[in-house]
C-alpha atoms as a PDB file:
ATOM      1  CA  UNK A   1     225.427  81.528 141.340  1.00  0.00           C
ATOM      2  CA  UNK A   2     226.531  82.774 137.663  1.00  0.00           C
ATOM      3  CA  UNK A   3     229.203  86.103 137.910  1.00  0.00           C
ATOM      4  CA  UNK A   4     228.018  88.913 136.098  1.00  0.00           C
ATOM      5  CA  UNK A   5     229.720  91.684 135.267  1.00  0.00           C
ATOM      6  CA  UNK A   6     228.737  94.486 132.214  1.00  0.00           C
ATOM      7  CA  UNK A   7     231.830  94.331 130.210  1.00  0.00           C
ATOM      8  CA  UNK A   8     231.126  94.449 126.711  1.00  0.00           C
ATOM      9  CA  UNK A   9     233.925  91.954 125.896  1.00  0.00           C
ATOM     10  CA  UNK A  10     233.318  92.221 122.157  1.00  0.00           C
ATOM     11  CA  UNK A  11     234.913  95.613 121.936  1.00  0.00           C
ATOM     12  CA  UNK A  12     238.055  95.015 124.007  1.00  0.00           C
ATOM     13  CA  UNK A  13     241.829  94.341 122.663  1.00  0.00           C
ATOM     14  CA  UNK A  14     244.804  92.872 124.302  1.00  0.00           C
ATOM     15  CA  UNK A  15     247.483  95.307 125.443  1.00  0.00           C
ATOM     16  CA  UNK A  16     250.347  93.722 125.700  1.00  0.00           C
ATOM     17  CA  UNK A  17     252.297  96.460 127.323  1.00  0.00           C
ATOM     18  CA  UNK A  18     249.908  96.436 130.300  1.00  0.00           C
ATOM     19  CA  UNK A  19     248.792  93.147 130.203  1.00  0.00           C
ATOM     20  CA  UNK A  20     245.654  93.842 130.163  1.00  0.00           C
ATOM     21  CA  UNK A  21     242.233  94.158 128.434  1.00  0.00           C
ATOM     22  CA  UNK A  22     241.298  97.666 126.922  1.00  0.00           C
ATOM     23  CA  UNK A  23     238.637  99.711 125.179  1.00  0.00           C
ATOM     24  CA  UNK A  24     240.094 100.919 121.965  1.00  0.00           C
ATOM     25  CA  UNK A  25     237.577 103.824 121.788  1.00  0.00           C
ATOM     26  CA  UNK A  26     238.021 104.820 125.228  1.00  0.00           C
ATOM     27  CA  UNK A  27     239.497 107.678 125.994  1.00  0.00           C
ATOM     28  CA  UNK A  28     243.537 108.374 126.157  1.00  0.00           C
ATOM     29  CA  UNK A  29     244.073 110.303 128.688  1.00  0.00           C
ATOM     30  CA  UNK A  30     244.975 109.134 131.767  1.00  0.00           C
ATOM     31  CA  UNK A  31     246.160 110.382 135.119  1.00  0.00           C
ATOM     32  CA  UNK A  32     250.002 110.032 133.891  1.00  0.00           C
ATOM     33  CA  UNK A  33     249.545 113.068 132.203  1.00  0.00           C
ATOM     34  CA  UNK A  34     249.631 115.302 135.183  1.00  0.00           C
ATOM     35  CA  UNK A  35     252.797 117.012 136.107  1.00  0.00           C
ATOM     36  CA  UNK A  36     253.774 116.398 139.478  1.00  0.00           C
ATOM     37  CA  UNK A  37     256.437 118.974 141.527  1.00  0.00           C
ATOM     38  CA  UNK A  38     259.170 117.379 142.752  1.00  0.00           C
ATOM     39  CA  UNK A  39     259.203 118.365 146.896  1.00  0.00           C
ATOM     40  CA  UNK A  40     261.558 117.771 149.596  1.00  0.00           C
ATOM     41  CA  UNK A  41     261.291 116.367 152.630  1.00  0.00           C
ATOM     42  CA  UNK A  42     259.130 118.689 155.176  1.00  0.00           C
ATOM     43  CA  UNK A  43     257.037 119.476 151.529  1.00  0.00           C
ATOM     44  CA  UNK A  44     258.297 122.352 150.063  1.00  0.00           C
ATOM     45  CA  UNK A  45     258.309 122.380 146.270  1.00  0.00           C
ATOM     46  CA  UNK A  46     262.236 122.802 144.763  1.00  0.00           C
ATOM     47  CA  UNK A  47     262.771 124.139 141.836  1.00  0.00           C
ATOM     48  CA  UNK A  48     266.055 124.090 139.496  1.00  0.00           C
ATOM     49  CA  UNK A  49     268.653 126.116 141.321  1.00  0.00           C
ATOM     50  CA  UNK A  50     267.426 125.685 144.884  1.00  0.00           C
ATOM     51  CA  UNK A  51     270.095 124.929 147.519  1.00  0.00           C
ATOM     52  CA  UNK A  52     269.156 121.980 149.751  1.00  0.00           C
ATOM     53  CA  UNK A  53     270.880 120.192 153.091  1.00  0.00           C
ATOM     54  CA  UNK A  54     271.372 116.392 153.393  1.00  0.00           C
ATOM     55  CA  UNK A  55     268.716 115.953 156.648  1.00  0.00           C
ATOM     56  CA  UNK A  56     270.988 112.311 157.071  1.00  0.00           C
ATOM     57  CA  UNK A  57     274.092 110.823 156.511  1.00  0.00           C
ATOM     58  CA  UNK A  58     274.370 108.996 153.247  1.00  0.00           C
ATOM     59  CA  UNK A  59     276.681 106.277 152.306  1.00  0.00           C
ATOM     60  CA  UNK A  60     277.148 106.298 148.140  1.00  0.00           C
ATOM     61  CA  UNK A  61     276.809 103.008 146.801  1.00  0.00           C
ATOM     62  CA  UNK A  62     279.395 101.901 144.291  1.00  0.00           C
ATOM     63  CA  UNK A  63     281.807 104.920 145.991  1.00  0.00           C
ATOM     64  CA  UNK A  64     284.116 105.258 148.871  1.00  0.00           C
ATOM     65  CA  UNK A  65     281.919 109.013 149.145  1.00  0.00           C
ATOM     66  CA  UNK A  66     280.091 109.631 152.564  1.00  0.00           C
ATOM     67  CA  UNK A  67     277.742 112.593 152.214  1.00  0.00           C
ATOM     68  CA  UNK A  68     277.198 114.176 155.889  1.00  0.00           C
ATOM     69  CA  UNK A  69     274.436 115.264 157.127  1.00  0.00           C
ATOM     70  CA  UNK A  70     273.949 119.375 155.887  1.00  0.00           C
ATOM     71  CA  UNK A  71     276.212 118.929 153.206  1.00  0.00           C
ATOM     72  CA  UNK A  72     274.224 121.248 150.913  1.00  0.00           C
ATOM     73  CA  UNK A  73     273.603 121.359 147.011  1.00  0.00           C
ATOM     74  CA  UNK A  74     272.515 122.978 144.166  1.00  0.00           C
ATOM     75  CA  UNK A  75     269.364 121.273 142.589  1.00  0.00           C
ATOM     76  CA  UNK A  76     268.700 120.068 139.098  1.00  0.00           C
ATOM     77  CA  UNK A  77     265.845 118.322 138.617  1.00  0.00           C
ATOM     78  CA  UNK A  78     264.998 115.708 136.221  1.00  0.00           C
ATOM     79  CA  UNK A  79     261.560 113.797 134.806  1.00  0.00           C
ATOM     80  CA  UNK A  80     261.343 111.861 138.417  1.00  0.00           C
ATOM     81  CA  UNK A  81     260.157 113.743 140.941  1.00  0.00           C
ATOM     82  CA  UNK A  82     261.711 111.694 143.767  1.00  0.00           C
ATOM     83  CA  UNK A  83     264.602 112.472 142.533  1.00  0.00           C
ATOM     84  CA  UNK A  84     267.341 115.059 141.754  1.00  0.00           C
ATOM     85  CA  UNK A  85     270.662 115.425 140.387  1.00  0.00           C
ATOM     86  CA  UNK A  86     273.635 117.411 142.025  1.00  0.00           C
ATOM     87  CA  UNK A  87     277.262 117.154 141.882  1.00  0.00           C
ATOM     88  CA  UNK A  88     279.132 116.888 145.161  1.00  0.00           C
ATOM     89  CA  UNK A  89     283.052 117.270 144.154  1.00  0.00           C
ATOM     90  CA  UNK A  90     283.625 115.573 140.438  1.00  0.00           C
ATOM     91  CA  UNK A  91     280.615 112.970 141.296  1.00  0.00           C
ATOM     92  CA  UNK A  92     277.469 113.633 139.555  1.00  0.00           C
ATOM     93  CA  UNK A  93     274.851 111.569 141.320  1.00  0.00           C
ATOM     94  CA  UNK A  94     271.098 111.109 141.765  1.00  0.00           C
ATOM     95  CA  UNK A  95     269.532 111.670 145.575  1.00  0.00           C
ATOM     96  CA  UNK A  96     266.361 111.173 146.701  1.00  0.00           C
ATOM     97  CA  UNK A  97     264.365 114.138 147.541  1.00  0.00           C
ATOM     98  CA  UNK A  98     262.842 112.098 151.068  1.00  0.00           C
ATOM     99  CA  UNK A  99     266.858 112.760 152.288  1.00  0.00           C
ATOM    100  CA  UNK A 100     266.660 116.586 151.425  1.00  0.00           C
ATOM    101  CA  UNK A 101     265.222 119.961 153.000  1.00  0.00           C
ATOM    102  CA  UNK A 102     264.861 123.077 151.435  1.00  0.00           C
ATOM    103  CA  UNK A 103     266.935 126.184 152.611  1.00  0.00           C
END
């Protein structure tokens, strides 16, 4: 039983940065390209300047700081949307939007 498949392997290039196969003349865009909110836990979209509440307590690594749970912060957001940045005290640090609700 022969495998047959109807790739046109004469057209295709090695990427190297994907590792894989590719149509030159295909088209660019790709589903990256979509901009994606960044939303807390319960699904509510934040936006920079929202005030959220720790739904946890979180250890810090690399920091003798404990966040409680409802410590609440101002949000900043950044280019991931799991993530945003806040500063607690004098630390700036990242947090992870699945440990945060909206107020």
């Amino acid at each position: 039983m022969a495998y047959q498949d109807d790739t046109n392997w004469d057209n295709l290039v090695w990427d190297e940065d994907l590792g894989e196969f590719i149509d030159p003349n295909a088209s660019t865009q790709d589903e990256d390209d979509t901009i994606v909110p960044t939303k807390d836990v319960n699904g509510a979209v934040l936006n920079n300047g929202d005030t959220v509440a720790l739904i946890k307590d979180l250890d810090v690594k690399g920091s003798p700081l404990n966040l409680k749970r409802g410590t609440k912060v101002k949000v900043k957001l950044g280019d991931d949307p799991t993530l945003i940045e806040c500063k607690i005290g004098r630390a700036e640090i990242f947090l992870k939007t699945c440990f945060l609700k909206k107020i």
